[in-house]
Protein backbone atom coordinates (compact mmCIF):
# COMPACT_ATOMS: atom_id res chain seq x y z
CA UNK A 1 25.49 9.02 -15.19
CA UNK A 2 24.53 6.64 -12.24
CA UNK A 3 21.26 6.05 -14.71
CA UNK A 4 23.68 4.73 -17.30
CA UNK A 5 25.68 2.93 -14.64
CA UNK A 6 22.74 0.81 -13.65
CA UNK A 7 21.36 0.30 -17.10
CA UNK A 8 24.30 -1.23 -18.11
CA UNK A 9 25.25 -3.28 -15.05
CA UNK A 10 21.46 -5.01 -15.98
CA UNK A 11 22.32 -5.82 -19.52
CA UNK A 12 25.48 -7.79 -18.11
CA UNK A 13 22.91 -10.00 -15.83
CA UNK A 14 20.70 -10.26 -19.00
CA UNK A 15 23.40 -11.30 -20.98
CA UNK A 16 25.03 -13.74 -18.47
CA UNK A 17 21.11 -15.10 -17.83
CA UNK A 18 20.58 -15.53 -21.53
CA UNK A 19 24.08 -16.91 -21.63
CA UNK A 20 23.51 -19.88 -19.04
CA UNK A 21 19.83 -20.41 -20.14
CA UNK A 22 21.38 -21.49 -23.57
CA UNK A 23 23.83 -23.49 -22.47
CA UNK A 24 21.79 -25.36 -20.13
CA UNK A 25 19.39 -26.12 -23.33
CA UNK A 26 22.77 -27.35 -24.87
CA UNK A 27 23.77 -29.55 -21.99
CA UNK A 28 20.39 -31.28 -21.93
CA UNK A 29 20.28 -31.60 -25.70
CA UNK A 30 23.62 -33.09 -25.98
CA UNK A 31 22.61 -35.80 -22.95
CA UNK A 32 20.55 -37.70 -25.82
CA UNK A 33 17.72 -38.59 -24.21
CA UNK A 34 14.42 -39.14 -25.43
CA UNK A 35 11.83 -38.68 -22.26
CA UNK A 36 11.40 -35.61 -20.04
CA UNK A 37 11.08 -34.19 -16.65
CA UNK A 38 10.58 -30.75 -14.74
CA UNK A 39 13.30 -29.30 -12.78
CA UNK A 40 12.71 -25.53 -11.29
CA UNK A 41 15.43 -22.68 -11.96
CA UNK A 42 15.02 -20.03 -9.52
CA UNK A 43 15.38 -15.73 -10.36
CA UNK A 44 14.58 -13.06 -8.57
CA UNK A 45 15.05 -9.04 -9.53
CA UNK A 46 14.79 -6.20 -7.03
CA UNK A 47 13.42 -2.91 -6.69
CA UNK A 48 15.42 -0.19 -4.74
CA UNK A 49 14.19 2.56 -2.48
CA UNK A 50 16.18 5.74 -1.41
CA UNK A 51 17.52 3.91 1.24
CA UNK A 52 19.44 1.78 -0.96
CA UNK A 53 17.32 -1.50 0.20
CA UNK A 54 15.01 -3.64 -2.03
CA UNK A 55 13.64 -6.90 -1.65
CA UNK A 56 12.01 -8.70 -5.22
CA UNK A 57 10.19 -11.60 -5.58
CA UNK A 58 11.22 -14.97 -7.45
CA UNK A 59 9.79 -17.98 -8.87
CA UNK A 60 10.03 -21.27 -10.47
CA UNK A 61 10.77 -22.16 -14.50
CA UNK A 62 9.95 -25.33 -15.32
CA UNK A 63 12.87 -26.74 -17.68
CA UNK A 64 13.13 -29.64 -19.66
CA UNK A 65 15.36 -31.96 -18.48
CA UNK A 66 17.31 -34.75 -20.91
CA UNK A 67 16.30 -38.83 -19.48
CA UNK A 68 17.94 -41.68 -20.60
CA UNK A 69 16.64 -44.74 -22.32
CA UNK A 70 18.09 -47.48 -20.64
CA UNK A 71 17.28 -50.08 -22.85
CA UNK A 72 20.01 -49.73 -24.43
CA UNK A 73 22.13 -49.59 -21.00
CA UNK A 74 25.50 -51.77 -21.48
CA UNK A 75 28.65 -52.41 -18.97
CA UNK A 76 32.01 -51.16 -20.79
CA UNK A 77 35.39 -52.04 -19.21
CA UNK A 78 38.58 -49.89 -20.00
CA UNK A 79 41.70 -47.79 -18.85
CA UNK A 80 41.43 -43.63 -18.49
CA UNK A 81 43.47 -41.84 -20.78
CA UNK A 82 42.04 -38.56 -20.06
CA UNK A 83 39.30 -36.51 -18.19
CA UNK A 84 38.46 -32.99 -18.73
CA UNK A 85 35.17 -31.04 -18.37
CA UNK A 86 32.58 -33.70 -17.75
CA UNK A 87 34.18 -36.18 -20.43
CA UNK A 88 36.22 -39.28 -19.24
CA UNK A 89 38.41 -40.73 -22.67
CA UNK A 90 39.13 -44.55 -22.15
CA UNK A 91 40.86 -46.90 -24.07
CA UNK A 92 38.21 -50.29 -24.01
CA UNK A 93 39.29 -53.86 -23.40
CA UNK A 94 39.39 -54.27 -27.57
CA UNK A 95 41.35 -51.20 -27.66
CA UNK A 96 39.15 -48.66 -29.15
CA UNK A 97 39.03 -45.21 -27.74
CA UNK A 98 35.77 -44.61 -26.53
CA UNK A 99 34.69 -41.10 -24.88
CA UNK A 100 32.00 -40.92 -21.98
CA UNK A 101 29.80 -38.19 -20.97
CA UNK A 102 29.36 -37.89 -17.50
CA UNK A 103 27.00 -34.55 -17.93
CA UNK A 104 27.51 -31.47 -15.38
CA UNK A 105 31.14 -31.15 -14.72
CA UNK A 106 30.40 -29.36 -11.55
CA UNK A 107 28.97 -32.44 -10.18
CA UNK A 108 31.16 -35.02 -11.00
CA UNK A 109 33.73 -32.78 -8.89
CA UNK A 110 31.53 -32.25 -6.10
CA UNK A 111 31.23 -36.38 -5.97
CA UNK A 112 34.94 -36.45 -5.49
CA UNK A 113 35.49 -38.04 -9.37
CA UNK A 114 38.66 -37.36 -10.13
CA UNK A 115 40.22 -40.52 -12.36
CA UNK A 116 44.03 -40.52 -12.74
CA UNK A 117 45.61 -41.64 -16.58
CA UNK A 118 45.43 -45.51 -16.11
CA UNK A 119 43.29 -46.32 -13.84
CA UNK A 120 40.82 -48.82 -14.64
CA UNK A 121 37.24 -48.30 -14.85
CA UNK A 122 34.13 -49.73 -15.63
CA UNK A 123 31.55 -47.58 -16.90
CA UNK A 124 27.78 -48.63 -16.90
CA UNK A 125 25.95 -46.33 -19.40
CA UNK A 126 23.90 -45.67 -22.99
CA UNK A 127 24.07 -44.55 -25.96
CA UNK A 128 22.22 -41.77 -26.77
CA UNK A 129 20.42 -40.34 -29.39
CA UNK A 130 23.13 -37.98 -30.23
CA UNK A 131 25.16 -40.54 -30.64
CA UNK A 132 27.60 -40.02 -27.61
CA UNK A 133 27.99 -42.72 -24.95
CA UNK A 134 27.03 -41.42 -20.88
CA UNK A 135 27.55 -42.57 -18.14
CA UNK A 136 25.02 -43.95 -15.33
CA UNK A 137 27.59 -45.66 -13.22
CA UNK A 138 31.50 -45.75 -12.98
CA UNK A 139 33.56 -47.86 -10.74
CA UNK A 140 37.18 -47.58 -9.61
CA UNK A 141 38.88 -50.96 -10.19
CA UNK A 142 41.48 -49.47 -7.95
CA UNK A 143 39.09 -49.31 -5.20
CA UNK A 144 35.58 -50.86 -5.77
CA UNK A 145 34.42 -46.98 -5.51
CA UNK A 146 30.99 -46.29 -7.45
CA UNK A 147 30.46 -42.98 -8.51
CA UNK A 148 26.52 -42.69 -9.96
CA UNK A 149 25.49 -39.97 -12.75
CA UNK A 150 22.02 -41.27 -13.48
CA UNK A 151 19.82 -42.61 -11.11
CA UNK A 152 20.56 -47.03 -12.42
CA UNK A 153 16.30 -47.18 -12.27
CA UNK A 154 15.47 -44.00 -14.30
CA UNK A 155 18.32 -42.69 -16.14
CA UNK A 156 17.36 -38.94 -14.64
CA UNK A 157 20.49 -36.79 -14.16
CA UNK A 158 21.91 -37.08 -10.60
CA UNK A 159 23.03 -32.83 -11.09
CA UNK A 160 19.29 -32.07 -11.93
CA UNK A 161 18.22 -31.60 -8.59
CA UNK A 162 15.09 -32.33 -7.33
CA UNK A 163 12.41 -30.12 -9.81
CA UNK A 164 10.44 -28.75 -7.19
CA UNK A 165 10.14 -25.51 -9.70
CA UNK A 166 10.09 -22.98 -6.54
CA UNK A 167 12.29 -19.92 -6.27
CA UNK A 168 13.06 -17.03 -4.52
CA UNK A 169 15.54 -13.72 -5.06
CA UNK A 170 16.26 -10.84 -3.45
CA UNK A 171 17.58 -7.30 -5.09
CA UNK A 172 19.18 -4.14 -3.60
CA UNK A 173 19.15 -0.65 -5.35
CA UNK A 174 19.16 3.00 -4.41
CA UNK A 175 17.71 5.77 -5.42
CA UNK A 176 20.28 9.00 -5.98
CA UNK A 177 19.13 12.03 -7.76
């Protein structure tokens, strides 16, 4: 019974791994880029003893990570009309609707983004090879604030972290029989 318990409490991890792994691949693939760079993921499984203690041993994948080609870079000036999980929706100067990646959603939170409908913006970014327009730069008209997604000199992702490819992980298990 506990046997079965355990088995199947790993296939969840497996699944949720698998899960993130993929859409991670998906994120970088959709960021249209065209050059590359190494960022490290970090796992780690355990191995219990009968006191219900384990300790495992991580380490580093080395994962592709989407770059911009800022040759293309352009300065885009426009109102919000909507921003929801990592996309800002603007209506340009000419009046076109134009949506803007802004990558990890996670991050633009943790940067304190957080546009309100109709405030003006102007966004500093590329198109990409997808064919979707991200973000490098925004700032607030409102208040001069700059919020960076890309770093302005290389176009790397400012939520890719800094690809040092080491890892650790710890596990806990027991033994009952």
């Amino acid at each position: 019974m506990l046997r079965n318990i355990l088995i199947g409490i790993f296939a969840a991890i497996l699944v949720v791994a698998l899960g993130t792994a993929a859409y991670n691949v998906i994120g970088a693939q959709a960021a249209g880029a065209t050059n590359t760079a190494v960022t490290g993921q970090a796992g780690g499984q355990g191995r219990g003893q009968a006191s219900g203690n384990g300790q495992g041993n991580g380490s580093g994948v080395p994962q592709a990570q989407a770059q911009a080609n800022l040759a293309s870079a352009k300065t885009v000036h426009g109102i919000v009309s909507a921003f929801n999980y990592g996309t800002l929706t603007i209506q340009t100067d000419d009046r076109q609707a134009m949506g803007v990646q802004l990558g990890n959603s996670n991050y633009a939170t943790s940067i304190g983004f957080a546009p309100q409908s109709g405030d003006g913006v102007t966004v500093y970014g590329f198109t990409g090879d997808q064919g979707s327009f991200s973000a490098i730069t925004i700032t607030m008209d409102k208040d001069g604030k700059v919020y960076a997604f890309r770093d302005t000199t290389t176009g790397r992702p400012a939520w890719a972290g800094g690809g040092s490819g080491n890892g650790g992980g710890n596990g806990k298990g027991g033994a009952n029989r």
